[in-house]
N, C-alpha and C. Protein backbone atom coordinates (compact mmCIF):
# COMPACT_ATOMS: atom_id res chain seq x y z
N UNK A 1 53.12 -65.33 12.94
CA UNK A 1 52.30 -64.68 13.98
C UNK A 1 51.39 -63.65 13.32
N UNK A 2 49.91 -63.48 13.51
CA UNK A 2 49.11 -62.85 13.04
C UNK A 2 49.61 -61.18 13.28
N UNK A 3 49.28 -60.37 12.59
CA UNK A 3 49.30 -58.91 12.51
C UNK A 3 47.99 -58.55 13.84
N UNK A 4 49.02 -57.74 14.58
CA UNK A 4 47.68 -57.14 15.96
C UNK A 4 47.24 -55.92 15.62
N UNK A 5 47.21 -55.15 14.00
CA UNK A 5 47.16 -53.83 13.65
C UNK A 5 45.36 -53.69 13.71
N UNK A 6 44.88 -54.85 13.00
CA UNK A 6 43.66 -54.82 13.62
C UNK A 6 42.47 -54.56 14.25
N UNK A 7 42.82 -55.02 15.52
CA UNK A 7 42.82 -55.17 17.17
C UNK A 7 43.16 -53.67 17.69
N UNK A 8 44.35 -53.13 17.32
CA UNK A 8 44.81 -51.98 17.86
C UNK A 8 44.34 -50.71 17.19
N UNK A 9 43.64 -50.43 16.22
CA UNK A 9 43.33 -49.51 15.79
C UNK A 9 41.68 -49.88 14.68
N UNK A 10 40.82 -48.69 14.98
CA UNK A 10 39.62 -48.96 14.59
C UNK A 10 40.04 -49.45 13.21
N UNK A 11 38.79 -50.24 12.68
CA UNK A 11 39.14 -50.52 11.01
C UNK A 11 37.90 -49.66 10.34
N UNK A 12 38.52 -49.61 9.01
CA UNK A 12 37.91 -48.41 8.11
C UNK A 12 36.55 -48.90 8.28
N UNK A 13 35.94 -50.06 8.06
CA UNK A 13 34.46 -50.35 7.84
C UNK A 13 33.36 -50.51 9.34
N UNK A 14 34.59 -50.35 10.18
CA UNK A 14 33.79 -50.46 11.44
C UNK A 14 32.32 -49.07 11.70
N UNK A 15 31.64 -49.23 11.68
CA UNK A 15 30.44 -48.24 11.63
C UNK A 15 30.74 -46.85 12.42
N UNK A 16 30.88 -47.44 13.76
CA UNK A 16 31.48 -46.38 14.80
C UNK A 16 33.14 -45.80 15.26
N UNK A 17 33.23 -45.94 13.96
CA UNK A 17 34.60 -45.45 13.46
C UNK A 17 34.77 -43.69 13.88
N UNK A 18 33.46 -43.20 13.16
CA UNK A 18 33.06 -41.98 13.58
C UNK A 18 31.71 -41.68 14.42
N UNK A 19 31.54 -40.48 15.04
CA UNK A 19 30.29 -40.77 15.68
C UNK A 19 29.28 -40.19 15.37
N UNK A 20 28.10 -40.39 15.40
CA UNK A 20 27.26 -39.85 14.32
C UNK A 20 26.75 -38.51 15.09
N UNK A 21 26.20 -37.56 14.15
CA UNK A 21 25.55 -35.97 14.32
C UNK A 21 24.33 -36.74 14.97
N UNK A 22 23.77 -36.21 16.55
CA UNK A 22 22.81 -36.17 17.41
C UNK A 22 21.81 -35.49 16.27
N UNK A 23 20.40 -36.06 16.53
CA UNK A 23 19.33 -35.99 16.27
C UNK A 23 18.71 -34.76 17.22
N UNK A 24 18.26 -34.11 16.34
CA UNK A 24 17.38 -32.20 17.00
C UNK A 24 19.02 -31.33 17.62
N UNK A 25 19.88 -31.07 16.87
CA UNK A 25 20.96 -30.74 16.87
C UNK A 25 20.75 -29.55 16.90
N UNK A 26 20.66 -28.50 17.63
CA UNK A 26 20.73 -27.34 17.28
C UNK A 26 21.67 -26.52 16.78
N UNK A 27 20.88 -25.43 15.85
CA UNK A 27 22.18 -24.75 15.23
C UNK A 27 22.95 -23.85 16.23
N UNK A 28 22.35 -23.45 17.42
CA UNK A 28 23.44 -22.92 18.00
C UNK A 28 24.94 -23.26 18.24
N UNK A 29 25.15 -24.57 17.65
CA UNK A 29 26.32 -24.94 18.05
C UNK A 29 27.32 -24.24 16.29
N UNK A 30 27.06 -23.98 15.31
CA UNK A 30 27.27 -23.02 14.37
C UNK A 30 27.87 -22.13 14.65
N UNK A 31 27.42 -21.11 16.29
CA UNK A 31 28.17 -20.06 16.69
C UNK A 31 29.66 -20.25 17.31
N UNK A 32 30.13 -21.66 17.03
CA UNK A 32 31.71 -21.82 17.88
C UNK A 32 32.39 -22.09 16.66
N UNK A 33 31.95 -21.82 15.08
CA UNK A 33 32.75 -22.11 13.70
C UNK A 33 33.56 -20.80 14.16
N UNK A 34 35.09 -21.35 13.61
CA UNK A 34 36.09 -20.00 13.88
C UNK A 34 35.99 -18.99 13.08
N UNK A 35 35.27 -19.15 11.76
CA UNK A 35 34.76 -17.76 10.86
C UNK A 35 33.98 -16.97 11.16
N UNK A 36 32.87 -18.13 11.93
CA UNK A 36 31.38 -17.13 12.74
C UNK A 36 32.37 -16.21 13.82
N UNK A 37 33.01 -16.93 14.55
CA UNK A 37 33.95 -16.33 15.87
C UNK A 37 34.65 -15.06 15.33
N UNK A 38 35.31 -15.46 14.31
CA UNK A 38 36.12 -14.35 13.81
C UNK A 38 35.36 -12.84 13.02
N UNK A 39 34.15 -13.28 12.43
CA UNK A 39 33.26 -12.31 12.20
C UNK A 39 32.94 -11.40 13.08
N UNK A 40 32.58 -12.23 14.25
CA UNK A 40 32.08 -11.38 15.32
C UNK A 40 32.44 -11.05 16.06
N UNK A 41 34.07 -11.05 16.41
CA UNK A 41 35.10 -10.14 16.92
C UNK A 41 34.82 -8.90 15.97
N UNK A 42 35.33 -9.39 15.17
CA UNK A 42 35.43 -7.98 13.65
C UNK A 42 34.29 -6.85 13.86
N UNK A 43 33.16 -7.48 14.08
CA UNK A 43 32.00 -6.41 13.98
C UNK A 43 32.03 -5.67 15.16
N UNK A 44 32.27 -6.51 16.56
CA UNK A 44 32.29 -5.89 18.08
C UNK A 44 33.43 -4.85 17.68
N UNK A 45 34.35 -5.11 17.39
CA UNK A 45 35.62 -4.40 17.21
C UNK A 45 35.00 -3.12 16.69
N UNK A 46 34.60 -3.14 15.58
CA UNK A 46 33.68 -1.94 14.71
C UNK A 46 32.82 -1.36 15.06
N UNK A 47 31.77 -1.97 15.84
CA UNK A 47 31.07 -0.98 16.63
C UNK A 47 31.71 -0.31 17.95
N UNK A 48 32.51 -0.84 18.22
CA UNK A 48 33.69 -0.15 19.50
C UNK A 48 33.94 1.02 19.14
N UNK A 49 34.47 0.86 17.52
CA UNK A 49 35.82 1.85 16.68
C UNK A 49 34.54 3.54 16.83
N UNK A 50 33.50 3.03 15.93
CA UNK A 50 32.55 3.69 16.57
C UNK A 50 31.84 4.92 17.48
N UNK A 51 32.05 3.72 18.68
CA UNK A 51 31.76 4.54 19.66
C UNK A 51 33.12 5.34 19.98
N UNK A 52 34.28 5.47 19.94
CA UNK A 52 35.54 5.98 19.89
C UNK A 52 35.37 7.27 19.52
N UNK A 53 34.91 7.08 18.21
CA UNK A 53 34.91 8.08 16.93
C UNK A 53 34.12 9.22 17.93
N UNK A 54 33.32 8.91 18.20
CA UNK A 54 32.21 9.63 18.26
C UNK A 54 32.38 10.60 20.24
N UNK A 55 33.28 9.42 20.49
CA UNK A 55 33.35 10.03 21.89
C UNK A 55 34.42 10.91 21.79
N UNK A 56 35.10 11.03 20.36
CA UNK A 56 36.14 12.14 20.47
C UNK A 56 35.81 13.13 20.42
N UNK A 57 33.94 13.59 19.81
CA UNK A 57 33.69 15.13 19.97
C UNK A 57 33.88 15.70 21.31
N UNK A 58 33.20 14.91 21.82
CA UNK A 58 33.78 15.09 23.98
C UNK A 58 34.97 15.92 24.31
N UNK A 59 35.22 16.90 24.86
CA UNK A 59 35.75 17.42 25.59
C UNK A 59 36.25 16.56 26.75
N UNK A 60 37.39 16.18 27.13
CA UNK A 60 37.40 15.43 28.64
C UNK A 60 37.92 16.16 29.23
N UNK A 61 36.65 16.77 30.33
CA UNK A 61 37.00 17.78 31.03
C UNK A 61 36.46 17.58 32.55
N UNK A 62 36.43 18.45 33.23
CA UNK A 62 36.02 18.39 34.56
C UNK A 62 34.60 19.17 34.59
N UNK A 63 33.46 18.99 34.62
CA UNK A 63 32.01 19.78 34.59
C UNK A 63 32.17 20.27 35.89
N UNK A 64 32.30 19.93 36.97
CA UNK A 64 32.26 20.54 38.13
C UNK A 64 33.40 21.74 39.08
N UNK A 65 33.41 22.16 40.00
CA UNK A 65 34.08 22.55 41.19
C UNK A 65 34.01 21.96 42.00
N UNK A 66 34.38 23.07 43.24
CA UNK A 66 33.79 23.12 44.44
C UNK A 66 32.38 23.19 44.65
N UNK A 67 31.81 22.68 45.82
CA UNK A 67 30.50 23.32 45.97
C UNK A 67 29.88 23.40 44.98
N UNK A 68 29.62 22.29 43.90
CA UNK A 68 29.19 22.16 43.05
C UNK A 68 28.80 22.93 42.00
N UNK A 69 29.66 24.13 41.59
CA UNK A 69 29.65 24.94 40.75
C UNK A 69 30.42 24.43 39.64
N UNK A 70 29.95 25.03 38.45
CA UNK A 70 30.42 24.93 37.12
C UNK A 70 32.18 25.16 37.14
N UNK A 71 32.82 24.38 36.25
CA UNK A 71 34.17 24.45 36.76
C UNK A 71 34.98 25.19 35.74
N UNK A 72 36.13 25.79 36.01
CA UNK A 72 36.50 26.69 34.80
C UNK A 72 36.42 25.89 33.19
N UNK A 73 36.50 25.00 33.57
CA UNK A 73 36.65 24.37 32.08
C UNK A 73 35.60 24.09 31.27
N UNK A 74 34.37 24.14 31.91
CA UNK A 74 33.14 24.08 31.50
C UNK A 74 32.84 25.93 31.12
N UNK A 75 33.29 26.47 32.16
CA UNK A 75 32.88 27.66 31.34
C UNK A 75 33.84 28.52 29.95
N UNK A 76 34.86 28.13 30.30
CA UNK A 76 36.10 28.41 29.07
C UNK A 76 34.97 27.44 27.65
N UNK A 77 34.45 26.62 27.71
CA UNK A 77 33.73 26.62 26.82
C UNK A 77 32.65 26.98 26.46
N UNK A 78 31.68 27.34 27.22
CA UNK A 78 30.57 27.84 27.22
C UNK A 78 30.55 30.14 27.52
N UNK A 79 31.42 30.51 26.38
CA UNK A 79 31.66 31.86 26.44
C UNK A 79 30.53 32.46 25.82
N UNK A 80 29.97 33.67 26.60
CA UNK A 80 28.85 34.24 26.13
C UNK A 80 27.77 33.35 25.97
N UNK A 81 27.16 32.42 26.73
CA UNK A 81 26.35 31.55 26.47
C UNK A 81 26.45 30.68 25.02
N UNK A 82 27.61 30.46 24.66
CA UNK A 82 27.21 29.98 22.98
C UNK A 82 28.77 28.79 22.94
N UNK A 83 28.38 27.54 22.73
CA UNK A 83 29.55 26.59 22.47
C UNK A 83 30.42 26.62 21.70
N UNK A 84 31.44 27.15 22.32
CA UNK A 84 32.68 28.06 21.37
C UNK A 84 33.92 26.73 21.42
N UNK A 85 34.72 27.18 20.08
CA UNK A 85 35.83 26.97 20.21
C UNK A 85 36.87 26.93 21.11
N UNK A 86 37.94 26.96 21.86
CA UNK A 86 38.88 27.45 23.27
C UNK A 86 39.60 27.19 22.78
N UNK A 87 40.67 28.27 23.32
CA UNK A 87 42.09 28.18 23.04
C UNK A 87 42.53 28.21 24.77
N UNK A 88 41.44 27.75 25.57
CA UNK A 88 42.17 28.06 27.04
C UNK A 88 43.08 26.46 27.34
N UNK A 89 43.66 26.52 28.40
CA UNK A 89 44.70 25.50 28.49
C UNK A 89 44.26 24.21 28.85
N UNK A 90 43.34 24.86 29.98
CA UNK A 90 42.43 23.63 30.52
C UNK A 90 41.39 23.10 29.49
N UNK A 91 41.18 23.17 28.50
CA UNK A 91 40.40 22.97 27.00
C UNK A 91 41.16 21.57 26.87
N UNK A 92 41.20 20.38 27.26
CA UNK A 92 41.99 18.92 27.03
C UNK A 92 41.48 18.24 25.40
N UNK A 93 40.70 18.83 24.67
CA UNK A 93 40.27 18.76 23.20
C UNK A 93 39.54 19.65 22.98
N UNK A 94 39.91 20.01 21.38
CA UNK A 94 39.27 20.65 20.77
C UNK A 94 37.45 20.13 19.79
N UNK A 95 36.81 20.83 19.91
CA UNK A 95 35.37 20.48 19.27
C UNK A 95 35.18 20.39 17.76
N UNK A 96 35.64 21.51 17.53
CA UNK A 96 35.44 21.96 15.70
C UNK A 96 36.83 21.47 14.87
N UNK A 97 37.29 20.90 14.24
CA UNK A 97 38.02 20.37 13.47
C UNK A 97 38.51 20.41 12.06
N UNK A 98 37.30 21.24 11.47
CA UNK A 98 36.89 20.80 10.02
C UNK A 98 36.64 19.60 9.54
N UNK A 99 35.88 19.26 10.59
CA UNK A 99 35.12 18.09 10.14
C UNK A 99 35.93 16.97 10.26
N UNK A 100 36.80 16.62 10.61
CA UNK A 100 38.17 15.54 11.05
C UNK A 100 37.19 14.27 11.63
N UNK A 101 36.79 14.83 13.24
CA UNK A 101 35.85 13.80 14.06
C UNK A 101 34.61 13.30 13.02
N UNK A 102 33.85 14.51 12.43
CA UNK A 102 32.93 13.54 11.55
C UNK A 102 33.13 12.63 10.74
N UNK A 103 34.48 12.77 10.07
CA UNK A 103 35.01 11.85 8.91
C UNK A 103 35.41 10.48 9.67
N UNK A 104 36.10 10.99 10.78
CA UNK A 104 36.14 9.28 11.84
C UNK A 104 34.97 8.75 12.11
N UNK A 105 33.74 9.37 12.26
CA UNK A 105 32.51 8.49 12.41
C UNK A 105 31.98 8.00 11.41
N UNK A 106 32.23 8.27 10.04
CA UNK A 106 31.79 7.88 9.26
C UNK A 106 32.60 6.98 8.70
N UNK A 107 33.33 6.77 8.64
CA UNK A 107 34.93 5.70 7.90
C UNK A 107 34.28 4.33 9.04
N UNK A 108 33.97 5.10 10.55
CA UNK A 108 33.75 3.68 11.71
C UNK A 108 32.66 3.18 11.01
N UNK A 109 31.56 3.90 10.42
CA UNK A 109 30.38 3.52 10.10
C UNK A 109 30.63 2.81 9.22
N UNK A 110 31.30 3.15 8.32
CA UNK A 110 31.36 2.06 6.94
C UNK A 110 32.08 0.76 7.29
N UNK A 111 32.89 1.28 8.19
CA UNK A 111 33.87 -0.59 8.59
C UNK A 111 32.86 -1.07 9.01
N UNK A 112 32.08 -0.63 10.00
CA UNK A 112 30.89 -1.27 10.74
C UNK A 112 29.84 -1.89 9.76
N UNK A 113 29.70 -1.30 8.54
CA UNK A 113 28.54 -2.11 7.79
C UNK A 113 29.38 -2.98 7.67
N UNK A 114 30.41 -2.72 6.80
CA UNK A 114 30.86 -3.66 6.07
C UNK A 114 31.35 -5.33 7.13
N UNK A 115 32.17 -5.01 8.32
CA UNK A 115 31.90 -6.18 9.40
C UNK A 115 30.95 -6.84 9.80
N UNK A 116 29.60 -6.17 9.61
CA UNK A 116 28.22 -6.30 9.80
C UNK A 116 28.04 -7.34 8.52
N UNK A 117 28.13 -7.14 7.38
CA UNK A 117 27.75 -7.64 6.01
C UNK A 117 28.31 -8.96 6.20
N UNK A 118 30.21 -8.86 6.59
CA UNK A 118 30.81 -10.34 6.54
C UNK A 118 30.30 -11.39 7.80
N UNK A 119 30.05 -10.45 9.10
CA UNK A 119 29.26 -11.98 10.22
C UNK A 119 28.59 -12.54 9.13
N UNK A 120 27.08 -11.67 8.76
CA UNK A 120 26.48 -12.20 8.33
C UNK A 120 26.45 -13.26 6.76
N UNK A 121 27.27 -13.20 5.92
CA UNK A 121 27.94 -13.91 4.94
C UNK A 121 28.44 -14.91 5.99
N UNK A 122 28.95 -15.06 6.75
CA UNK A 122 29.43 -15.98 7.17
C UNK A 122 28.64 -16.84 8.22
N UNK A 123 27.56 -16.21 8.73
CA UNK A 123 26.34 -17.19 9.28
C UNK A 123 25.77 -17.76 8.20
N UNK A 124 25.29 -17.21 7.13
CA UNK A 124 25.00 -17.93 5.76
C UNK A 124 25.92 -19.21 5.13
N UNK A 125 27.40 -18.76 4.91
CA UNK A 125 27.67 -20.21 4.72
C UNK A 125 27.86 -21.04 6.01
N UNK A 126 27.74 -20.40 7.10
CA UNK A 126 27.72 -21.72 8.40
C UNK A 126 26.18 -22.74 8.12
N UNK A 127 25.15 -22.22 7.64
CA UNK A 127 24.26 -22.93 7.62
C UNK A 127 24.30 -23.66 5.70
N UNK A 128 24.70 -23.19 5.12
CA UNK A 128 24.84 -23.60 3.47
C UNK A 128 25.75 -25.14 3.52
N UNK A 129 26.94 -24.50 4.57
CA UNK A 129 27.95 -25.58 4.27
C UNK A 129 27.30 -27.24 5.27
N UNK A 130 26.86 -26.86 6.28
CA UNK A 130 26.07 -27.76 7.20
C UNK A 130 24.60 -28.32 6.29
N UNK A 131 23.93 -27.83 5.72
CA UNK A 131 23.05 -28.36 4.58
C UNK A 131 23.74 -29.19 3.49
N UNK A 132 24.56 -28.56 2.74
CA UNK A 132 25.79 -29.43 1.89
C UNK A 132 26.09 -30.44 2.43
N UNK A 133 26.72 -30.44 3.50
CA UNK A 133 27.39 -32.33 4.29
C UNK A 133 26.17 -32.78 4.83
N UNK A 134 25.41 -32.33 5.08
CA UNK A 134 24.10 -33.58 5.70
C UNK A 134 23.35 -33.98 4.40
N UNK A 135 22.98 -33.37 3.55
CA UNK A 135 23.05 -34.04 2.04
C UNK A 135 23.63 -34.70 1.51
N UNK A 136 25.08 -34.86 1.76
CA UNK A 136 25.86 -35.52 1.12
C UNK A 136 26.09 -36.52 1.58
N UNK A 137 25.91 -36.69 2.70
CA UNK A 137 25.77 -37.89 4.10
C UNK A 137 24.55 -39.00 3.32
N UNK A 138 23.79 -38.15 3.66
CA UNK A 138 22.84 -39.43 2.93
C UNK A 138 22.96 -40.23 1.69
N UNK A 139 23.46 -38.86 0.95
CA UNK A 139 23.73 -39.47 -0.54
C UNK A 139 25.29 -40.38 -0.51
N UNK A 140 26.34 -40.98 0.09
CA UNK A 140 27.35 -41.25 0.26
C UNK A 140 27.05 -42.40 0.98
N UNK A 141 25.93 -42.57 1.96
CA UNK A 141 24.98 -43.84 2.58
C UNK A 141 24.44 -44.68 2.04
N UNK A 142 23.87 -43.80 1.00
CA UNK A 142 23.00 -44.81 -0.18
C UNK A 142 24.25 -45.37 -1.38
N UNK A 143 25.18 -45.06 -1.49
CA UNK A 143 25.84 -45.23 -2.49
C UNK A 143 26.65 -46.76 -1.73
N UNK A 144 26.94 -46.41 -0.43
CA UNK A 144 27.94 -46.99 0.04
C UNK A 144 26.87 -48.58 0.17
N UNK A 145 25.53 -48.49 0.37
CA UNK A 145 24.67 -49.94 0.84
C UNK A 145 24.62 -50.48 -0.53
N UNK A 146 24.44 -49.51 -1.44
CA UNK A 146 24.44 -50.43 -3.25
C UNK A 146 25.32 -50.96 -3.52
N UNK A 147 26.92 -50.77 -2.90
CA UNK A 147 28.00 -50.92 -3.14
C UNK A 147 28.52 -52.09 -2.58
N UNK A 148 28.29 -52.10 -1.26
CA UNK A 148 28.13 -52.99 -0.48
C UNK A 148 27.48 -54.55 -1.27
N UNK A 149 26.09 -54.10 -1.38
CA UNK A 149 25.55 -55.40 -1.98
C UNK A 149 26.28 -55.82 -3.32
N UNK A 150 26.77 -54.85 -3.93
CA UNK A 150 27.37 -55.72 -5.03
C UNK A 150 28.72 -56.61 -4.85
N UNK A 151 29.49 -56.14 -3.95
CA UNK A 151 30.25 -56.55 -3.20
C UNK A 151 30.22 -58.09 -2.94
N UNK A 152 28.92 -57.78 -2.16
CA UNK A 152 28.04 -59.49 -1.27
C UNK A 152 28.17 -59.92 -2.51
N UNK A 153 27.57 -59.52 -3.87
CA UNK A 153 27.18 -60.44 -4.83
C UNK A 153 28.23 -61.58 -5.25
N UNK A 154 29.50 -60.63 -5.53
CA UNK A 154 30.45 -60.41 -6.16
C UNK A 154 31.50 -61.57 -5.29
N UNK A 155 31.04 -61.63 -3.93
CA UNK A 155 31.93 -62.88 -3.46
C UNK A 155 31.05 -63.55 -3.48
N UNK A 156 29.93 -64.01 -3.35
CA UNK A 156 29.13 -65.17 -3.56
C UNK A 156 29.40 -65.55 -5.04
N UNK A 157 29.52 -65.04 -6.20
CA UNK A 157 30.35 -65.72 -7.21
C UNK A 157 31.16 -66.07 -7.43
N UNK A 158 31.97 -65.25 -7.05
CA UNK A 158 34.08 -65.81 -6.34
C UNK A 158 33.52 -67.23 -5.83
N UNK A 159 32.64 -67.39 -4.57
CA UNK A 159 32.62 -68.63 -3.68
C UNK A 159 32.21 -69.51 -4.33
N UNK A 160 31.04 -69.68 -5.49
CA UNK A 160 30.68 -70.56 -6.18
C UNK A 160 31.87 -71.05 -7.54
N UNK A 161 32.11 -69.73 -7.68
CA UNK A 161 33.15 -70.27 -8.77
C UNK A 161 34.35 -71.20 -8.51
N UNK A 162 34.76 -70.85 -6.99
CA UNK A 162 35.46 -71.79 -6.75
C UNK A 162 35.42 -73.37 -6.29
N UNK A 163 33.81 -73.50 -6.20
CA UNK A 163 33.80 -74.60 -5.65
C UNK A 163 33.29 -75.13 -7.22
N UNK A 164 33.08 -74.68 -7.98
CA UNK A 164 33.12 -74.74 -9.39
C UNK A 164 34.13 -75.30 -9.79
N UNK A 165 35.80 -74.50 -9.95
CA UNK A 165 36.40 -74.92 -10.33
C UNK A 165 37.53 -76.26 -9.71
N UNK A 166 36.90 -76.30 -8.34
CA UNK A 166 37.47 -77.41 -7.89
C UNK A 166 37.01 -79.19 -7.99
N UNK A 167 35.45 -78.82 -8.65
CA UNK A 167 35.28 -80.26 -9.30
C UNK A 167 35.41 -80.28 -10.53
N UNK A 168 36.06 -78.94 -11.31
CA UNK A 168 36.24 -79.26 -12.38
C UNK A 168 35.45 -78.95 -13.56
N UNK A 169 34.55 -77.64 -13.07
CA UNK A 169 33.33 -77.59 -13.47
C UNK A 169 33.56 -76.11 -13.94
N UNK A 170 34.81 -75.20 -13.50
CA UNK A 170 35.02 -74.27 -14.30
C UNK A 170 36.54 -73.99 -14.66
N UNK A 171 36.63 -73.17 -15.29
CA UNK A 171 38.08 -73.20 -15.73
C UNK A 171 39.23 -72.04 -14.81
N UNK A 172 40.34 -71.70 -14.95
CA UNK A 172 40.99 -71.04 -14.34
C UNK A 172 40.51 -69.65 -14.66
N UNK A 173 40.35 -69.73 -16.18
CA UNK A 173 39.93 -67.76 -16.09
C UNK A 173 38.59 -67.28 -15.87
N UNK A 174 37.83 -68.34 -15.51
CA UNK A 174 36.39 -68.25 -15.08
C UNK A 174 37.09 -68.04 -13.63
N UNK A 175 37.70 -68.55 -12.77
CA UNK A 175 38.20 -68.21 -11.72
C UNK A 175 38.52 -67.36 -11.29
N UNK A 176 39.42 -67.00 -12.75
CA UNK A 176 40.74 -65.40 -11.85
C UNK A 176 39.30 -64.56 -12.55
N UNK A 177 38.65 -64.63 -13.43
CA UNK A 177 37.43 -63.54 -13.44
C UNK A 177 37.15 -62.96 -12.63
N UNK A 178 36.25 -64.45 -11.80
CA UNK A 178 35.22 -64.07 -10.17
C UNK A 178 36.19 -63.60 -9.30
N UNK A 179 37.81 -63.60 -9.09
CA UNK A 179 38.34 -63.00 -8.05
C UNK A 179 38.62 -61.74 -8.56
N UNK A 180 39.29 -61.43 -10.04
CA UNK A 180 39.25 -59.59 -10.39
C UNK A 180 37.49 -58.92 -10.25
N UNK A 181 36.66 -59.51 -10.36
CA UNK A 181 35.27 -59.21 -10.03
C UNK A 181 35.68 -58.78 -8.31
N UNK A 182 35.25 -59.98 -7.67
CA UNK A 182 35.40 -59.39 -6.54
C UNK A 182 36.21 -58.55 -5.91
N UNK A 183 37.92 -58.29 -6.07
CA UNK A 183 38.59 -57.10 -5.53
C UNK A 183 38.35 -56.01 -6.30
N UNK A 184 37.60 -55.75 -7.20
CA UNK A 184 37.15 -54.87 -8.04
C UNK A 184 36.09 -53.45 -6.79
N UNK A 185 35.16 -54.89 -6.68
CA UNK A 185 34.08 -54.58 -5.25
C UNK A 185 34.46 -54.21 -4.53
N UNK A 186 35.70 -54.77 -3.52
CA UNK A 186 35.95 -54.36 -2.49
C UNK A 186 36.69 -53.22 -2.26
N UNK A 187 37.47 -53.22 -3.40
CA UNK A 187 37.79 -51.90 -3.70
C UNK A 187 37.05 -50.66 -3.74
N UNK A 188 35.80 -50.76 -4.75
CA UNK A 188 34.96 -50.07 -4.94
C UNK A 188 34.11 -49.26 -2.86
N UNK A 189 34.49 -50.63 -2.16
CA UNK A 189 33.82 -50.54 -1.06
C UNK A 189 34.41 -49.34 -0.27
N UNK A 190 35.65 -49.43 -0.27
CA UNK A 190 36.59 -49.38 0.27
C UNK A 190 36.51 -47.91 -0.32
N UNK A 191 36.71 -47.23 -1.04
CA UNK A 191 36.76 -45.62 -1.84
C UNK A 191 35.12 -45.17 -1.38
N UNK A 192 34.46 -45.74 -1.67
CA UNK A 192 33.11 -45.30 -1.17
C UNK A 192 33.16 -44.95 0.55
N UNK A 193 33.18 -45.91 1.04
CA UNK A 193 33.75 -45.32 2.37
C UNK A 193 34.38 -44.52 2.70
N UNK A 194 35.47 -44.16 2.05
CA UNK A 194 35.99 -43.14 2.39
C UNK A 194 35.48 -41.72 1.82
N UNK A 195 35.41 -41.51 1.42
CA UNK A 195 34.46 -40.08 0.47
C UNK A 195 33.11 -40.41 1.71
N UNK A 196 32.59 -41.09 2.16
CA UNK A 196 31.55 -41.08 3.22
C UNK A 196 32.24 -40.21 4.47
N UNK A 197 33.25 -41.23 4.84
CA UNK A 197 33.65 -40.61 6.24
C UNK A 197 34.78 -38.90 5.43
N UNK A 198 35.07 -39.02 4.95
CA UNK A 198 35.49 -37.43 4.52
C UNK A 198 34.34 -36.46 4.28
N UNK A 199 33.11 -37.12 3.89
CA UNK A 199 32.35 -36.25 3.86
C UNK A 199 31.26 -35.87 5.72
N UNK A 200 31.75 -37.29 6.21
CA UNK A 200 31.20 -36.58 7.63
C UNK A 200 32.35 -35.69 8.48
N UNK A 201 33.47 -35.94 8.29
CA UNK A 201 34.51 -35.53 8.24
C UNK A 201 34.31 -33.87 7.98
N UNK A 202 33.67 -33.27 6.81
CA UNK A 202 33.43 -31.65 6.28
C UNK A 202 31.77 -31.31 7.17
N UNK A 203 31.09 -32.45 7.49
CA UNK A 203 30.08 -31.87 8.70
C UNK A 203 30.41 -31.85 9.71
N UNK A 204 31.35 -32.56 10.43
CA UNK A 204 31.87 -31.80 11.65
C UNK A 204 32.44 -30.89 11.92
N UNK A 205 33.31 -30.33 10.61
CA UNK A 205 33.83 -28.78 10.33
C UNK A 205 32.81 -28.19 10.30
N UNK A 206 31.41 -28.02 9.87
CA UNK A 206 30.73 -27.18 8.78
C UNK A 206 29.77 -26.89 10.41
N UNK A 207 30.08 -28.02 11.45
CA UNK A 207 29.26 -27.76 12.78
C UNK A 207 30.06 -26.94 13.40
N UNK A 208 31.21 -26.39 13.33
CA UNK A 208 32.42 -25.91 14.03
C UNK A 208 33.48 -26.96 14.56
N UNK A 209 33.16 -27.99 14.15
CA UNK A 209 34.33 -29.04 15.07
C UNK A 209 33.72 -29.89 16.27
């Protein structure tokens, strides 16, 4: 009884085995690679850290009263007209530090370049690595049709040789030649293909998936 493995599952040489990258593809689809994704958490994150830093000079206090007057806590800081230090209770942070809060804005600042630096390294190889496999696509196309034809060649000599050696017209190792010739080919076919579809295989990664 014949093998139904076939039938039941695509075969390696079938064309639409995989499906090919759409024509005017835009790169926006680049922005769903999980490195681009993960970059740009990192940087949001950093400019957050940031704004944090910076909202800790803030006092969180109450500006108002009643009747819309200035509220003790606004004036416990504002003593003698001049933005003072407080030691009053209602004071919920302190302003002056020795410089503590500035050093947090600046540490945010530097994570922030530096998160800033890696998106962008990493939009760079989103488009490097997507140039790489569509290059290699072609070049793995052309290899695979040369390959191919030698292939064709390669059993059309097998086929002659055998009808060769069945009138007697060639010998056995002229025979087993044309058949190590030909599984030579098909072999050859067969590895070429694959390094093709592995390499469309690293452009559908290099698109995000």
């Amino acid at each position: 009884m014949p093998s139904q493995l076939g039938s039941a599952s695509p075969a390696l040489a079938d064309e639409t085995w995989l499906a090919e990258v759409p024509v005017g593809l835009s790169s926006a689809v680049l922005l769903r690679r999980p490195d681009v994704i993960a970059a740009e958490q990192t940087m949001r994150a950093a400019q957050a850290n940031i704004a944090a830093a910076r909202a800790a000079f803030w006092p969180t206090i109450s500006l108002t009263a009643q009747a819309g007057q200035a509220s003790s806590q606004l004036s416990g800081l504002l003593q003698g007209g001049t933005f003072v230090y407080s030691m009053a209770a209602n004071a919920l942070l302190t302003v002056f530090d020795s410089g503590r809060r500035q050093a947090n804005v600046e540490v945010a600042q530097a994570a922030q370049q530096i998160a800033q630096a890696q998106y962008e390294r990493a939009i760079q190889s989103a488009f490097r690595d997507t140039a790489d496999a569509l290059a290699g696509l072609a070049t793995w196309r052309d290899q695979l049709a040369a390959q191919r034809e030698q292939r064709d060649a390669a059993r059309e000599t097998a086929r002659l040789t055998e009808l060769k050696a069945a009138q007697g017209a060639a010998s056995v190792l002229e025979r087993l030649d044309a058949q190590r010739a030909l599984w030579a080919a098909e072999q050859s076919v067969v590895q070429v293909r694959l390094a093709e579809l592995a390499n469309r295989v690293a452009l559908y990664k290099a698109l995000g998936g």
